[in-house]
Protein backbone atom coordinates (compact mmCIF):
# COMPACT_ATOMS: atom_id res chain seq x y z
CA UNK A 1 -23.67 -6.24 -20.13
CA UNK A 2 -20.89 -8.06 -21.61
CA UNK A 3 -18.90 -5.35 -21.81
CA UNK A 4 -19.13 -4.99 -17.65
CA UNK A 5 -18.47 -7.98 -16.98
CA UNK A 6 -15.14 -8.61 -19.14
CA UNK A 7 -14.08 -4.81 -17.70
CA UNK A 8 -15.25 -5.23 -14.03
CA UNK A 9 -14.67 -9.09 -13.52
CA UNK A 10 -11.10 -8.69 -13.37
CA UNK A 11 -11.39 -5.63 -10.39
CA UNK A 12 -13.57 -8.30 -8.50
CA UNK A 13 -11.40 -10.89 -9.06
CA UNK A 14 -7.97 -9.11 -8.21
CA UNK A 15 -9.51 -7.79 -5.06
CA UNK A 16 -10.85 -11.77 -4.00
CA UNK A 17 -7.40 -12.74 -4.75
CA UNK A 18 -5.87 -9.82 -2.21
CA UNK A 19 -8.69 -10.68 0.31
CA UNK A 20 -7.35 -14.22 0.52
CA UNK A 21 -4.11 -13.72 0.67
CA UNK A 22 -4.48 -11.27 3.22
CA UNK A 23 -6.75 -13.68 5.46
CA UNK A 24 -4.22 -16.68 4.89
CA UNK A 25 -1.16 -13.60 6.24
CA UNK A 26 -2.89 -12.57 9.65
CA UNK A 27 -5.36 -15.85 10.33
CA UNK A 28 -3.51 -16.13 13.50
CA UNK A 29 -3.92 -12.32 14.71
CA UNK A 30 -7.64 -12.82 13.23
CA UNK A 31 -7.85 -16.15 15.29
CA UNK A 32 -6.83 -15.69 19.12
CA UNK A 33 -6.79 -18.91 21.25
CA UNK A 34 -9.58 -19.84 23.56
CA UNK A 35 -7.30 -18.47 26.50
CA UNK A 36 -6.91 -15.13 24.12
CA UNK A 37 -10.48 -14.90 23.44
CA UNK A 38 -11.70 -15.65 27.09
CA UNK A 39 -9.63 -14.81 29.26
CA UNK A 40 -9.38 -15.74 32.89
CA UNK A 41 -10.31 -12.55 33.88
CA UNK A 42 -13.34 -12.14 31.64
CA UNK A 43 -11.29 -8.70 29.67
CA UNK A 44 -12.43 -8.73 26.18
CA UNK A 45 -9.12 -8.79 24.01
CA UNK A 46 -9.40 -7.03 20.31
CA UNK A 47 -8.10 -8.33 17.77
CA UNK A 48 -4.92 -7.53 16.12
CA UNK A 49 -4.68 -6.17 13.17
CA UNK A 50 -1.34 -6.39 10.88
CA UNK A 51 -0.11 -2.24 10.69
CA UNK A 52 -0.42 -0.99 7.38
CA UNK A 53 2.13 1.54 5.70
CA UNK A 54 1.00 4.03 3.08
CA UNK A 55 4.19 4.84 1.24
CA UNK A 56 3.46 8.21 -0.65
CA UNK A 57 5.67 9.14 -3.64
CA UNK A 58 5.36 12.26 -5.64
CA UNK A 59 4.60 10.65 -9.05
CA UNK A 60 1.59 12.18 -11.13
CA UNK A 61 -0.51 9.11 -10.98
CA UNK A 62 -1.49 10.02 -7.67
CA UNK A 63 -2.64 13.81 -8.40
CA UNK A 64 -6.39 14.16 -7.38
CA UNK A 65 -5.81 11.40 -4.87
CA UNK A 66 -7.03 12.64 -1.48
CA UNK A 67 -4.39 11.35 1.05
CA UNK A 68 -6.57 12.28 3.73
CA UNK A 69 -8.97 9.14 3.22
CA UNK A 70 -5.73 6.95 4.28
CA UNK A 71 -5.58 8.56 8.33
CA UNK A 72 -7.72 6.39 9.80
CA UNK A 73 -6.65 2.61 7.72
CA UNK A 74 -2.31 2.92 8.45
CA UNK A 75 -0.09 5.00 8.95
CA UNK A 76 1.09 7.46 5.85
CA UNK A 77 4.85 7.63 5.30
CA UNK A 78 5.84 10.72 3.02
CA UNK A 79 9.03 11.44 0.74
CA UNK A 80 10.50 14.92 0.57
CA UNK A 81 8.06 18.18 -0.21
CA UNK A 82 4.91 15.98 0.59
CA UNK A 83 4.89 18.52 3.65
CA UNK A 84 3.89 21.34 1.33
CA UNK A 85 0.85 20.06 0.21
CA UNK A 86 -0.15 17.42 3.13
CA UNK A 87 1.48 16.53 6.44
CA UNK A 88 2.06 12.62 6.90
CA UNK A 89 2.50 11.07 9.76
CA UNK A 90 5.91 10.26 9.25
CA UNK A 91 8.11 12.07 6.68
CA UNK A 92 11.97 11.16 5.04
CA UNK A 93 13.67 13.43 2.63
CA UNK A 94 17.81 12.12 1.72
CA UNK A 95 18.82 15.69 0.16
CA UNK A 96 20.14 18.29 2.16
CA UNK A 97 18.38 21.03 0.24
CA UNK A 98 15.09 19.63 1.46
CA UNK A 99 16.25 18.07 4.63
CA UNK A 100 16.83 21.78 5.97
CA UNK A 101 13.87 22.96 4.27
CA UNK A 102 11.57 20.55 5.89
CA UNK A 103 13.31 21.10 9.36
CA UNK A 104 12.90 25.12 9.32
CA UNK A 105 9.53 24.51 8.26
CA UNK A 106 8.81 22.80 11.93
CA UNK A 107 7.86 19.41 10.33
CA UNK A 108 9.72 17.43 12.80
CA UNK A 109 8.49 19.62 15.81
CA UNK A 110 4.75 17.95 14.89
CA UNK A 111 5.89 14.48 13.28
CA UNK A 112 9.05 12.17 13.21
CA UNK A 113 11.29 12.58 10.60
CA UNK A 114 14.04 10.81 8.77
CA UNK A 115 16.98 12.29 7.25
CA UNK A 116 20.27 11.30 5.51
CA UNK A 117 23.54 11.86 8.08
CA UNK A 118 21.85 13.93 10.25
CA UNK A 119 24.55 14.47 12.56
CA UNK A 120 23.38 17.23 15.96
CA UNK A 121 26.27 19.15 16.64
CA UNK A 122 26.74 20.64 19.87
CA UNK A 123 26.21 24.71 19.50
CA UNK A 124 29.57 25.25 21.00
CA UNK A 125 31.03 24.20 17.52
CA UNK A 126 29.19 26.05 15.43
CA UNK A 127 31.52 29.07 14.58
CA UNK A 128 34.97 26.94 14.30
CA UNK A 129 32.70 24.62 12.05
CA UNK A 130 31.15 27.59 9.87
CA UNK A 131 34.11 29.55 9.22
CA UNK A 132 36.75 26.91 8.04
CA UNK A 133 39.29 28.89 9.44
CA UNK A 134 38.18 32.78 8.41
CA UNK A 135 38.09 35.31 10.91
CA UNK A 136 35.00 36.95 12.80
CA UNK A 137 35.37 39.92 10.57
CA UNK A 138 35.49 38.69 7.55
CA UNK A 139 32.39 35.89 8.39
CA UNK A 140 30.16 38.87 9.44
CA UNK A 141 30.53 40.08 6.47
CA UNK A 142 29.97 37.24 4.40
CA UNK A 143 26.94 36.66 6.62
CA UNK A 144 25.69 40.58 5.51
CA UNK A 145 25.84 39.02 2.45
CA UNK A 146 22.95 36.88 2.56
CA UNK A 147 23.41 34.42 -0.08
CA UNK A 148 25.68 31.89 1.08
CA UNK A 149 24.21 30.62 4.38
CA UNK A 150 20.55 29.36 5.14
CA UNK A 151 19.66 29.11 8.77
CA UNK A 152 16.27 28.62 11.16
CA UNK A 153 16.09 30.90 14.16
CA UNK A 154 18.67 29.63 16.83
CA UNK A 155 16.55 30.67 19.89
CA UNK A 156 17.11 28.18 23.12
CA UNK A 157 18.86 25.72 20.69
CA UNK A 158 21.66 23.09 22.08
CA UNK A 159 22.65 21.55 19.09
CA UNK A 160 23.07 22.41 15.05
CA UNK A 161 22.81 20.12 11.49
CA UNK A 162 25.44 21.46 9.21
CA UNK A 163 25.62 20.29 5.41
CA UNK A 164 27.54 22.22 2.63
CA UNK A 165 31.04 23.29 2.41
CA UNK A 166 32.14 25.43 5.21
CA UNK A 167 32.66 29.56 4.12
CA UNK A 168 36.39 29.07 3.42
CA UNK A 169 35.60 26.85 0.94
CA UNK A 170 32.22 28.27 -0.46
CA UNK A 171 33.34 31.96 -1.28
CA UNK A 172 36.61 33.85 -0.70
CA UNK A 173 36.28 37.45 -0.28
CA UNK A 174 38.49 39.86 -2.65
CA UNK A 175 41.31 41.86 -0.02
CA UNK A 176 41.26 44.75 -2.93
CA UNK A 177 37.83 45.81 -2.91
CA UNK A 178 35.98 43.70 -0.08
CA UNK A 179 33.47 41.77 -2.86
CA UNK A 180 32.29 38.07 -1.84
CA UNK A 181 32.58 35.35 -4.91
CA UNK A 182 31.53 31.99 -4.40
CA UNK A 183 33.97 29.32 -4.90
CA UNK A 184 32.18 26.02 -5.87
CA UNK A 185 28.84 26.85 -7.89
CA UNK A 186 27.90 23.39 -6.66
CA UNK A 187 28.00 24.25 -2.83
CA UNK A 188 26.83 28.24 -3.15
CA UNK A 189 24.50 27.63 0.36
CA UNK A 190 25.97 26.56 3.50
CA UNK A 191 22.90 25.01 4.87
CA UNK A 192 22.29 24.81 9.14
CA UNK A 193 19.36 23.84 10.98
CA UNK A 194 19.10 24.76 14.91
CA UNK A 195 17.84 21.84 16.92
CA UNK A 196 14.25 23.20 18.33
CA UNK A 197 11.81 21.09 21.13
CA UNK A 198 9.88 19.02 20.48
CA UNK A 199 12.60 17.43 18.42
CA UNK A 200 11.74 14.50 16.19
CA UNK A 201 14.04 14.45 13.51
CA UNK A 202 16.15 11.07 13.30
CA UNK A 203 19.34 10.28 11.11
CA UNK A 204 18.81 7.14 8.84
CA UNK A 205 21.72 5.39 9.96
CA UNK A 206 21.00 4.78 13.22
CA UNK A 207 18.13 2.43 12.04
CA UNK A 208 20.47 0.57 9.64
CA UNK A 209 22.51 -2.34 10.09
CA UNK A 210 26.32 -1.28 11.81
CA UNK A 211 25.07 2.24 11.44
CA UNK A 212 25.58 2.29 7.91
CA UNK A 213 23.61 4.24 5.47
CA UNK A 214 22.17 2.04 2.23
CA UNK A 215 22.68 5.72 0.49
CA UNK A 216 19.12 4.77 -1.21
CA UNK A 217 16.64 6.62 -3.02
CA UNK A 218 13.93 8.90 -0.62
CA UNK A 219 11.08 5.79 -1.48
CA UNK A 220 13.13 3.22 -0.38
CA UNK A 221 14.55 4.48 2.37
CA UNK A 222 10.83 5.39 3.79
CA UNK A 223 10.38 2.37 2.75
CA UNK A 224 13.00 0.49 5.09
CA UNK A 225 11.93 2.86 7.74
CA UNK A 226 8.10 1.54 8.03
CA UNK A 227 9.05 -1.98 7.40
CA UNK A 228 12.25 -1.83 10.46
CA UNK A 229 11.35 0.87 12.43
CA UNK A 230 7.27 0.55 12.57
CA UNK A 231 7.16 -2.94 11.61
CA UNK A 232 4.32 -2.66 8.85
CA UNK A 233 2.69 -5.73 7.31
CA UNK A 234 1.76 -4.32 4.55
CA UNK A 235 3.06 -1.90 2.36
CA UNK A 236 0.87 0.38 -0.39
CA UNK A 237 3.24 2.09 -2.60
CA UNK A 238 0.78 5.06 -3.98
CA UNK A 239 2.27 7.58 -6.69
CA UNK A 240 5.69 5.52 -6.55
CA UNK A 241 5.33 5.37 -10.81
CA UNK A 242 9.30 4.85 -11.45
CA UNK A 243 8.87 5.41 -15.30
CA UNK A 244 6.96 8.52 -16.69
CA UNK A 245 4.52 8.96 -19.60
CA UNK A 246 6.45 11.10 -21.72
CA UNK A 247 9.64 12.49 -22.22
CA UNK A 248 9.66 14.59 -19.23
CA UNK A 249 10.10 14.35 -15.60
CA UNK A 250 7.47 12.55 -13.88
CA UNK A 251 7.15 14.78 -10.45
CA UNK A 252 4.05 16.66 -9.13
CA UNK A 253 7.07 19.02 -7.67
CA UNK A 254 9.21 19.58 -10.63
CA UNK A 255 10.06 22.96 -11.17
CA UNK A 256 9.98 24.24 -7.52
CA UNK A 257 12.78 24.36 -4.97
CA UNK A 258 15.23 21.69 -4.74
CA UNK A 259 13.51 19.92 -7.62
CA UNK A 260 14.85 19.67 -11.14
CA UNK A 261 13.04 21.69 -13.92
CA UNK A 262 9.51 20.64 -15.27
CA UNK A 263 11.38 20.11 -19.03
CA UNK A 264 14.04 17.37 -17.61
CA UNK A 265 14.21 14.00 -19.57
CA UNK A 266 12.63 11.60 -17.14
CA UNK A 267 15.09 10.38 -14.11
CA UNK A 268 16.31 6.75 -14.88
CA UNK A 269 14.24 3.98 -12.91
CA UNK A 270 16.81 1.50 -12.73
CA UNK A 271 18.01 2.37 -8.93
CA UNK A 272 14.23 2.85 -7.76
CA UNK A 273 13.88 -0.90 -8.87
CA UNK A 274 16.86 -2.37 -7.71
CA UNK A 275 16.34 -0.82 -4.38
CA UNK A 276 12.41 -1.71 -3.96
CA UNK A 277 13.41 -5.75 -5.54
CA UNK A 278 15.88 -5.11 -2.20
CA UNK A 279 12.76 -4.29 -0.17
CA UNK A 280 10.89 -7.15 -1.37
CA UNK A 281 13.34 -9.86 -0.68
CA UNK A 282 14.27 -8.50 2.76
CA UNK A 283 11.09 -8.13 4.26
CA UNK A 284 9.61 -11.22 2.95
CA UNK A 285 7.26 -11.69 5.83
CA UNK A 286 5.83 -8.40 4.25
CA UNK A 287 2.97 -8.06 1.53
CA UNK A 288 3.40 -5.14 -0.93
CA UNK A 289 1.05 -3.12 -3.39
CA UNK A 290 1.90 -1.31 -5.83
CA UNK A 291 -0.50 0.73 -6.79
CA UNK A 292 -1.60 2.45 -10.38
CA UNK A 293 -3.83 4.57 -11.84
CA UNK A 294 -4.66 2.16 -13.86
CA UNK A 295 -3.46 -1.82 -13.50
CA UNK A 296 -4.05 -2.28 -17.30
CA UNK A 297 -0.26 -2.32 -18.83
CA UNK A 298 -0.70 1.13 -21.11
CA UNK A 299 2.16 2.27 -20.55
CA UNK A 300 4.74 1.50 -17.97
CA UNK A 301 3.79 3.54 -15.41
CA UNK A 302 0.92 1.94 -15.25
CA UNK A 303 2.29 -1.85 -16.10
CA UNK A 304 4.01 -4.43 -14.13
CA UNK A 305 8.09 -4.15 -13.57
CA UNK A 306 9.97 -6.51 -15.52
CA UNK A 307 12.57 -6.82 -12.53
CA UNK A 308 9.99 -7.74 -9.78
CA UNK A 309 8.40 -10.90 -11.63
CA UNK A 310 8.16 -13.55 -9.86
CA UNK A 311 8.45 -11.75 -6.12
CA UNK A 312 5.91 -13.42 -4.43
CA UNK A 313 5.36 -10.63 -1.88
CA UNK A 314 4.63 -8.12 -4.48
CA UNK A 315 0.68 -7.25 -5.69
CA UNK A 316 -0.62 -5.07 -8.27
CA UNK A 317 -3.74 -2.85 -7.86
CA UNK A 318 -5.14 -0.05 -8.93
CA UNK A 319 -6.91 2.85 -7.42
CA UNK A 320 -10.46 0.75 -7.71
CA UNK A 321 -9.22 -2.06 -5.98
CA UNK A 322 -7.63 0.60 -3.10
CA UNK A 323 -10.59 2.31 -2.54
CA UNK A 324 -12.60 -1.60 -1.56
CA UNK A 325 -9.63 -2.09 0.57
CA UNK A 326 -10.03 1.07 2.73
């Protein structure tokens, strides 16, 4: 029995401390005035209730977490290949190899999406923009080819997204024998996505101050997005574990497309911090969570951030605590 209670009393306390603070945050929406309440014309007015963002990174602490449970208790924000394995209800990726990917899947026909300088293009521009100064002959060919560009149908499309070198400066083509070679290793796919309808794809910029992109991380940058765009309250970071366990990547997608191999050394945290302590401090009228496996300092992953003590916005939980919140 003593062993419950010097395990459990700290869950029970952690979650009366949240409770609290969360009353004290929304006791006016909680509280209408007597005009709110009873209004002149007898309408019943419901109470408002502070929107809550889910912000779902692709850390392992949140494998066997069933995202579905969060639908109906805030809106889910997602970061990059989230789409394979669950659809959010709103979705950023900051890499064009995944940008395009998410796009030809027809993610932002069902959901809005956020991408880094996603610039439409009028279609009219498309060939003077994809050849770089080749001619039509020797840009069918390369397109025979099939390596070098990745497209979505064009069908009724208006306008384009274009990232990657253009084909003069991706491959040159040998005038002896006809053969393709790529150019720059680093820019072997000219990437292009047709702009379809229903069209809910969105460049990040417009959404930041003078248009200018903070060039942050995928979390982050969902991040600003619920906080500016959708105005959330409250902010539950879930599988956003910045350090990893061991001495290898810490990414349920490692090892796929666009992702770095499952044996990489883990990616340095120190930009995921700085840019979240940015979060914190510029959205003070905001409450975040992060949220762990397990709130119990084993390891860093599952610890509190040096950086962030002393934010007063910031909350730890852990998966416990979550689950008495929904």
């Amino acid at each position: 029995m003593v062993k419950y209670f010097d395990e459990e009393w700290p869950k029970e306390e952690e979650i009366l401390r949240i409770g609290l603070e969360m009353s004290r945050k929304n006791k006016a929406d909680r509280f209408p005035t007597a005009d709110e309440r009873w209004p002149r014309g007898g309408e019943v007015i419901q109470e408002k209730k502070p929107m809550r963002a889910y912000m779902i990174g692709n850390g392992e602490s949140r494998k066997g977490f069933d995202l579905s449970r969060l639908r109906n208790t805030g809106k889910i924000f997602g970061c990059n290949a989230l789409h394979r394995e669950f659809l959010p209800d709103v979705l950023t990726a900051v890499d064009h190899g995944i940008m395009h990917e998410v796009y030809h899947a027809g993610v932002a026909q069902k959901i809005p999406c956020y991408f880094r300088s996603w610039t439409k293009v009028p279609s009219m521009m498309y060939e003077s923009m994809l050849s770089g100064g080749l001619d039509k002959l020797e840009v069918d060919k390369i397109k025979e080819a099939g390596n070098f560009i990745k497209e979505n149908q064009k069908n009724d499309a208006t306008e384009f997204v274009m990232h990657g070198a253009n084909l003069k400066g991706l491959v040159k083509i040998k005038k002896e024998t006809g053969e393709i070679e790529p150019t720059n290793i680093n820019h072997a796919v000219l990437r292009v996505s047709w702009i379809q309808k229903p069209d809910y794809s969105h460049s990040l910029s417009d959404f930041m101050p003078d248009k200018k992109d903070h060039g942050w991380a995928c979390g982050a940058s969902a991040g600003y997005i619920a906080c500016e765009v959708y105005k959330a309250k409250e902010v539950y970071l879930i599988g956003h574990d910045l350090y990893s366990t061991n001495e290898k990547v810490n990414n349920l997608f490692a090892g796929t497309e666009h992702y770095v191999s499952k044996d990489n050394s883990p990616t340095p945290a120190v930009n995921w911090i700085r840019q979240w302590k940015a979060m914190f401090d510029g959205f003070q009228d905001v409450s975040f969570y992060k949220v762990n496996r397990f709130n119990d300092g084993r390891d860093q992953v599952n610890g509190r951030i040096k950086e962030w003590e002393g934010t007063k916005n910031l909350f730890y939980i852990d998966y416990s605590t979550l689950d008495n919140i929904l």
